[in-house]
N, C-alpha and C. Protein backbone atom coordinates (compact mmCIF):
# COMPACT_ATOMS: atom_id res chain seq x y z
N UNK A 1 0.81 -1.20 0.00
CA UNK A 1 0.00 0.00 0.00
C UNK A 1 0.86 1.26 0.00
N UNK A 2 2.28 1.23 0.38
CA UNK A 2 3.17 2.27 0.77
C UNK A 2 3.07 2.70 -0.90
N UNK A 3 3.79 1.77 -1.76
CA UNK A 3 4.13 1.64 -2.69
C UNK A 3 2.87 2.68 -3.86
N UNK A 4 1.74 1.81 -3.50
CA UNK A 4 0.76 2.68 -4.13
C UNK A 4 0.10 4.16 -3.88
N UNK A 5 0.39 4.18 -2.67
CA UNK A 5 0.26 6.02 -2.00
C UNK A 5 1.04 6.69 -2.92
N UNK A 6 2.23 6.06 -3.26
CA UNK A 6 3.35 7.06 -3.23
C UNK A 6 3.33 7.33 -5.00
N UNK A 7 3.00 6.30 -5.31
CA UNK A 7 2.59 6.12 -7.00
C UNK A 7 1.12 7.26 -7.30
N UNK A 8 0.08 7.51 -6.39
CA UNK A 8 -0.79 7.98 -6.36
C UNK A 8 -0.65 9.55 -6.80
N UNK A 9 0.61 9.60 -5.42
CA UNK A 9 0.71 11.05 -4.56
C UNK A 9 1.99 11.56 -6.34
N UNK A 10 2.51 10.98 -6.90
CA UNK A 10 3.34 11.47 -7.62
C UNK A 10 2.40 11.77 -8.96
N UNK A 11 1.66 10.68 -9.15
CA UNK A 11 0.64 11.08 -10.44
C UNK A 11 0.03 12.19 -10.34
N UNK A 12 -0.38 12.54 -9.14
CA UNK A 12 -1.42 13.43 -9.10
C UNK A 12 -0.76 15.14 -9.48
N UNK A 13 0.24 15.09 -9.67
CA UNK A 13 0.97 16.66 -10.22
C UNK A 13 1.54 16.42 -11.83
N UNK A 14 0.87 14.75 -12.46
CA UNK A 14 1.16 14.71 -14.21
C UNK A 14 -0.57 14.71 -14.58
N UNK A 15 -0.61 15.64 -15.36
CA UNK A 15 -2.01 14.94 -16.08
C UNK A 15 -1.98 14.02 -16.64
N UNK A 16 -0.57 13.62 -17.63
CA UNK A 16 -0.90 12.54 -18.19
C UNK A 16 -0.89 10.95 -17.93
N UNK A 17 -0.86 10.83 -16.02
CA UNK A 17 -0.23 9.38 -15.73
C UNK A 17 -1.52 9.41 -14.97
N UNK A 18 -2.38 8.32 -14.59
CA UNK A 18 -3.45 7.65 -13.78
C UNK A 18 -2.67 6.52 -13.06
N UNK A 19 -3.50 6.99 -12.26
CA UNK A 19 -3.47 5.33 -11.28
C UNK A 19 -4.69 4.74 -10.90
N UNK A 20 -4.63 3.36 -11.05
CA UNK A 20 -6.34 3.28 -10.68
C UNK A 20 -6.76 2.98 -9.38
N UNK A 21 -8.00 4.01 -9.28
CA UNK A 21 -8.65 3.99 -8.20
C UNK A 21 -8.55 2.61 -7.40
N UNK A 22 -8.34 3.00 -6.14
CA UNK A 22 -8.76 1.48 -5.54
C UNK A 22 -9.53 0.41 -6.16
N UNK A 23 -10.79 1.02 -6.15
CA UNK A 23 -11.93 -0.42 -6.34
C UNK A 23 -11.33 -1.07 -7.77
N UNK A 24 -10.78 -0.66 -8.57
CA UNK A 24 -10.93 -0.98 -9.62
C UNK A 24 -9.38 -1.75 -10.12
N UNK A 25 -8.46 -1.69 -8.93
CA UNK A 25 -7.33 -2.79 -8.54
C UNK A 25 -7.71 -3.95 -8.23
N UNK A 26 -7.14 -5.20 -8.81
CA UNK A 26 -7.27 -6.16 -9.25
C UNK A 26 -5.82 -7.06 -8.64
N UNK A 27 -6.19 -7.95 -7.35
CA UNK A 27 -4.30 -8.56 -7.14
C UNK A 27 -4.35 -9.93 -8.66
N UNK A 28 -3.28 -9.90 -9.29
CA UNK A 28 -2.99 -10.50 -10.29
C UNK A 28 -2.02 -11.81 -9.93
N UNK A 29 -2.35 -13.23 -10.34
CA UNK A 29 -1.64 -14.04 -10.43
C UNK A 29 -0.88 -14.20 -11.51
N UNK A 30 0.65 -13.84 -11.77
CA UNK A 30 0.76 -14.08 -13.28
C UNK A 30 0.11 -15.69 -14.12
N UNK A 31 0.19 -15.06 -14.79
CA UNK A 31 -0.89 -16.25 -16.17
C UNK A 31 -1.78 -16.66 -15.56
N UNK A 32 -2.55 -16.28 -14.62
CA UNK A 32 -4.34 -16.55 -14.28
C UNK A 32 -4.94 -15.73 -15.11
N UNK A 33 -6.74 -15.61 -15.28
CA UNK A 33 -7.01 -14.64 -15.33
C UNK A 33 -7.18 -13.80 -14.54
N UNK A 34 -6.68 -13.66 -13.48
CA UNK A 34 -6.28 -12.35 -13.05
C UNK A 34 -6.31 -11.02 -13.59
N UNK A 35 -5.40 -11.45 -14.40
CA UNK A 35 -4.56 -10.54 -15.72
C UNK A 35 -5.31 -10.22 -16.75
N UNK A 36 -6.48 -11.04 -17.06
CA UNK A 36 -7.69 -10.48 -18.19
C UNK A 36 -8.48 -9.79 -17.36
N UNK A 37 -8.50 -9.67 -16.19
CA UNK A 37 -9.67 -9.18 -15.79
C UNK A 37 -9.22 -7.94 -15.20
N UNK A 38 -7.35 -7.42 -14.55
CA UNK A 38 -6.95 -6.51 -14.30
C UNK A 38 -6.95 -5.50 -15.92
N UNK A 39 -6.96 -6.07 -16.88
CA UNK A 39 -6.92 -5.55 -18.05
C UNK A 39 -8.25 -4.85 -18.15
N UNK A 40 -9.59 -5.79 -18.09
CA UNK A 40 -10.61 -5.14 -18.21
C UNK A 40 -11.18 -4.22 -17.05
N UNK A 41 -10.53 -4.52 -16.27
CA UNK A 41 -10.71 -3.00 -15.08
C UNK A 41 -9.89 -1.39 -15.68
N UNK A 42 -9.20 -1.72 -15.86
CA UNK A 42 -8.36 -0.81 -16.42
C UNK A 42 -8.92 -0.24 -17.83
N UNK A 43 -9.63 -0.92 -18.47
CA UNK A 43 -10.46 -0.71 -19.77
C UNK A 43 -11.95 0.13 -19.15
N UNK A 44 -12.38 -0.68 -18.49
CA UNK A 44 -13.30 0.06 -17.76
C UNK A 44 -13.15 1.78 -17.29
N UNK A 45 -12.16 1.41 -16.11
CA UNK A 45 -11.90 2.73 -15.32
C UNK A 45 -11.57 4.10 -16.89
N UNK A 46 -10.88 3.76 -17.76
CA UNK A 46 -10.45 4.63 -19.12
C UNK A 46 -11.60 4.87 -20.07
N UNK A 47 -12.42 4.02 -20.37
CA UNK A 47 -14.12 4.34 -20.91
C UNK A 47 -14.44 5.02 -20.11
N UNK A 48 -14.85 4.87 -18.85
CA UNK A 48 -15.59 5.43 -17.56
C UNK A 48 -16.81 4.82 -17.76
N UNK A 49 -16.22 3.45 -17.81
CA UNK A 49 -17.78 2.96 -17.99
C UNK A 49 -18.37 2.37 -16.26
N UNK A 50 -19.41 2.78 -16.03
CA UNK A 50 -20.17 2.35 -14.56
C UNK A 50 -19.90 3.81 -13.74
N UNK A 51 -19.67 4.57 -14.68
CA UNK A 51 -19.16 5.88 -14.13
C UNK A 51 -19.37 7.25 -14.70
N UNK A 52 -20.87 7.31 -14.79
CA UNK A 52 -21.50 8.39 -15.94
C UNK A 52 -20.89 9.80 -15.47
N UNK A 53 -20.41 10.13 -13.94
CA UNK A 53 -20.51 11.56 -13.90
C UNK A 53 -19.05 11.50 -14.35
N UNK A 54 -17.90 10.57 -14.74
CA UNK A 54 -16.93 10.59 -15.15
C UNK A 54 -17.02 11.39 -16.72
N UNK A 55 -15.43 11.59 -17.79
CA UNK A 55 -15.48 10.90 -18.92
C UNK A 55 -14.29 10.68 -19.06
N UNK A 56 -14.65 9.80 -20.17
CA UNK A 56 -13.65 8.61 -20.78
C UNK A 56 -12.19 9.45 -20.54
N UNK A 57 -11.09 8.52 -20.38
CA UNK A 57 -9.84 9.13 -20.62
C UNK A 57 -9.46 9.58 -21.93
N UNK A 58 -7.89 10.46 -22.12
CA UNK A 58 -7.88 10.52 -23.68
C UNK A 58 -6.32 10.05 -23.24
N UNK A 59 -6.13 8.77 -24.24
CA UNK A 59 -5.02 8.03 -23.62
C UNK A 59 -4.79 7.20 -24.81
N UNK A 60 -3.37 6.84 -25.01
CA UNK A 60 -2.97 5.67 -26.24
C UNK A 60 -2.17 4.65 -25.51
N UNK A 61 -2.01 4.43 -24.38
CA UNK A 61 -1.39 3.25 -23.96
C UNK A 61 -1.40 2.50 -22.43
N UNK A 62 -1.46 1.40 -21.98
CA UNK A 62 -1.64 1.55 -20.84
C UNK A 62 -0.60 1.01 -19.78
N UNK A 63 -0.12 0.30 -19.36
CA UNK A 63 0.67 0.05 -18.34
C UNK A 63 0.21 -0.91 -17.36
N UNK A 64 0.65 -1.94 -17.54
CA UNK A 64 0.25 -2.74 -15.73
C UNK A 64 1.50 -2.55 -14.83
N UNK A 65 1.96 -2.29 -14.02
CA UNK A 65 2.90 -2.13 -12.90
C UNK A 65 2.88 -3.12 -11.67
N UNK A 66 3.22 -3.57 -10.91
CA UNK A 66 3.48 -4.23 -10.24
C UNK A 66 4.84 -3.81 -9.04
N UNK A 67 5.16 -3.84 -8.03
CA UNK A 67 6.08 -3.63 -7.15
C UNK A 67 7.37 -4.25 -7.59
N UNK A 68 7.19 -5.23 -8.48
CA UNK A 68 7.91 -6.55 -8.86
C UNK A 68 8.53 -6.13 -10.34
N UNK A 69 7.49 -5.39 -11.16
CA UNK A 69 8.17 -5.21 -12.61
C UNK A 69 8.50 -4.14 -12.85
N UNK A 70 8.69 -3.09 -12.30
CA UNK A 70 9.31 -1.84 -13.40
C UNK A 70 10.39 -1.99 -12.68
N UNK A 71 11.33 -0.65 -13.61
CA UNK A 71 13.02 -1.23 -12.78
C UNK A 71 13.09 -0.22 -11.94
N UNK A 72 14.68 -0.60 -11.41
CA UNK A 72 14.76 -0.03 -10.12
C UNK A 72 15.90 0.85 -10.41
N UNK A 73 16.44 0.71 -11.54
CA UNK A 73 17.89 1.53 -12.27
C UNK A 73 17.13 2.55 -13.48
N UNK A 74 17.64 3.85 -13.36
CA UNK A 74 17.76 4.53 -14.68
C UNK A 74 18.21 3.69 -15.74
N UNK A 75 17.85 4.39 -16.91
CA UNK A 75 18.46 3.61 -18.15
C UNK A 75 19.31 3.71 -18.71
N UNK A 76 20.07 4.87 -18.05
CA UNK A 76 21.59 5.07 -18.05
C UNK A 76 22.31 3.86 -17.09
N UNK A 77 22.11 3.62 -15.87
CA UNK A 77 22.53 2.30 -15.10
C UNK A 77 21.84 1.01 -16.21
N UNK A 78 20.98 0.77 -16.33
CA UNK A 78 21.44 -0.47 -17.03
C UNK A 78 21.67 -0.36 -18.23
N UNK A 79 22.00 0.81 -19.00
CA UNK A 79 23.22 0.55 -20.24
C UNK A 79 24.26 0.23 -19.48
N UNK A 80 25.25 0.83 -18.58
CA UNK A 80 26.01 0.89 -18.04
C UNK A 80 26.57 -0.62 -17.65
N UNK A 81 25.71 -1.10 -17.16
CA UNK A 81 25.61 -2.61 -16.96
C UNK A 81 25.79 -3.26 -17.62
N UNK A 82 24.76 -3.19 -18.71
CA UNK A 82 24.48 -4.54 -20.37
C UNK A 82 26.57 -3.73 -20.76
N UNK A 83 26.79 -2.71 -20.65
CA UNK A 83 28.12 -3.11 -21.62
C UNK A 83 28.87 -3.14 -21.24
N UNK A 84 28.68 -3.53 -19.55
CA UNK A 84 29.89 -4.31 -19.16
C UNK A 84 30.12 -5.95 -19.56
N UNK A 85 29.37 -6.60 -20.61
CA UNK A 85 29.37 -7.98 -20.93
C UNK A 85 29.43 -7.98 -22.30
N UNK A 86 30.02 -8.89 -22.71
CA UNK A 86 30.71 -8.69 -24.11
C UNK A 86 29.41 -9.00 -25.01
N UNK A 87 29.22 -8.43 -26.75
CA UNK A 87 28.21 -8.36 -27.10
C UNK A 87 27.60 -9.49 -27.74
N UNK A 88 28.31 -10.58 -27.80
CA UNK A 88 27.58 -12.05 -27.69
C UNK A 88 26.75 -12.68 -26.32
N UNK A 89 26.95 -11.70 -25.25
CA UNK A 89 26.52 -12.12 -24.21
C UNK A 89 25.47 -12.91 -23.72
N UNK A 90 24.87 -14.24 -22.84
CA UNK A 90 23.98 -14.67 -22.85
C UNK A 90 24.04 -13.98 -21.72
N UNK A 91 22.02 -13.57 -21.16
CA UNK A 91 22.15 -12.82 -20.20
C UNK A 91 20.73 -14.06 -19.84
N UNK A 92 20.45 -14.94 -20.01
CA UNK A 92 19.83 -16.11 -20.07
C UNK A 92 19.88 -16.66 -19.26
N UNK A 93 18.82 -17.36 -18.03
CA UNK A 93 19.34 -18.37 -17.00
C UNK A 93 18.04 -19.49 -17.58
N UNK A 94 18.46 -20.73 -18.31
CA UNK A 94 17.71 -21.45 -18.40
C UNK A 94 17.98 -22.90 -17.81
N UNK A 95 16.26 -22.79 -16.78
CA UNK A 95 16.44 -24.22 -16.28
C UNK A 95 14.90 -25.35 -17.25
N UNK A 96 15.82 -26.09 -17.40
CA UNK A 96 14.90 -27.55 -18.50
C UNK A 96 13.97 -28.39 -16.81
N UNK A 97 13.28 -27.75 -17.68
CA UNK A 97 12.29 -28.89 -17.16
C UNK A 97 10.99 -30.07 -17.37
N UNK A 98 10.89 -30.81 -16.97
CA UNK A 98 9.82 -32.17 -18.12
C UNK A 98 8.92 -31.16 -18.34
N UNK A 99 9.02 -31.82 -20.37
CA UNK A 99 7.47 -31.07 -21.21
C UNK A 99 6.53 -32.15 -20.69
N UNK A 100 6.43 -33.34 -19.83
CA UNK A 100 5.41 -34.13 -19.45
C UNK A 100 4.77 -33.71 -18.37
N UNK A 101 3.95 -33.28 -17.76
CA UNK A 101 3.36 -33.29 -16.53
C UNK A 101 3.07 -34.19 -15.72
N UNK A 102 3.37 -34.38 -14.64
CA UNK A 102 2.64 -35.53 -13.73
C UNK A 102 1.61 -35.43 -14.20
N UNK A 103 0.83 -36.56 -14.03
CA UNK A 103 -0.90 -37.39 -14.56
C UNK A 103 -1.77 -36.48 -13.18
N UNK A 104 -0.83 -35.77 -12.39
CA UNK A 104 -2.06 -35.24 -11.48
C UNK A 104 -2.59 -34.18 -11.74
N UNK A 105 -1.04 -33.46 -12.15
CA UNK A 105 -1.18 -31.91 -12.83
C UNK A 105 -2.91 -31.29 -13.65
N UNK A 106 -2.88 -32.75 -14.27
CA UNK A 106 -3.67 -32.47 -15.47
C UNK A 106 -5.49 -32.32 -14.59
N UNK A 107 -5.16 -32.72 -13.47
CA UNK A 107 -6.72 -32.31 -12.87
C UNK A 107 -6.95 -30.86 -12.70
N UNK A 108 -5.80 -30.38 -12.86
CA UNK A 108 -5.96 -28.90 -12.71
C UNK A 108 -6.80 -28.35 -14.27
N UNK A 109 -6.09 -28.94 -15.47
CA UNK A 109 -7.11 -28.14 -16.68
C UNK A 109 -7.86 -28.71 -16.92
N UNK A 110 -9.02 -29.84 -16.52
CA UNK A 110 -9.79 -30.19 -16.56
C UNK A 110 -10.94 -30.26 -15.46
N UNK A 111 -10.93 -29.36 -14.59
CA UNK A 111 -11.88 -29.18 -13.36
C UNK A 111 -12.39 -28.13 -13.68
């Protein structure tokens, strides 16, 4: 909540950045729908739809944010970074894991 005050309290001196109202925050599981439905809140709150004394935003893009995804470096620090590694660099951590699922897994997409 710190996080979102402070995201609030900074929008509120850009016209052009929103944050959405409480009600209309959505906690997101990545790849649930969560995420379709934080989308259509956010579609909502920008129509102003359920919200006649509103109107619509005038806006071309939107943003999901999270505490977790935007960065924490200028983009001068992570150039700074990326060329400290030579330019074939793998910056890649891949772990293999079975394309089979346990036989239990599968009660999950079928319930």
């Amino acid at each position: 909540e710190k996080v979102y005050s402070q995201l609030v309290e900074f929008a509120s001196s850009l016209d052009y950045v929103h944050v959405l109202p409480d009600q209309f925050r959505v906690r997101v599981n990545w790849g649930g729908f969560s995420m379709v439905n934080a989308t259509l809140q956010v579609l909502k709150y920008a129509f102003a739809l359920d919200q006649p004394e509103a109107m619509p935003l005038d806006f071309h893009k939107f943003v999901h944010m999270a505490e977790s995804t935007y960065p924490i470096r200028s983009n001068a620090q992570i150039r700074r970074q990326l060329a400290e590694y030579p330019i074939d660099a793998n910056l890649m951590h891949i772990v293999k894991t079975p394309t089979t699922p346990h036989e239990d897994s599968w009660v999950s997409f079928l319930t």
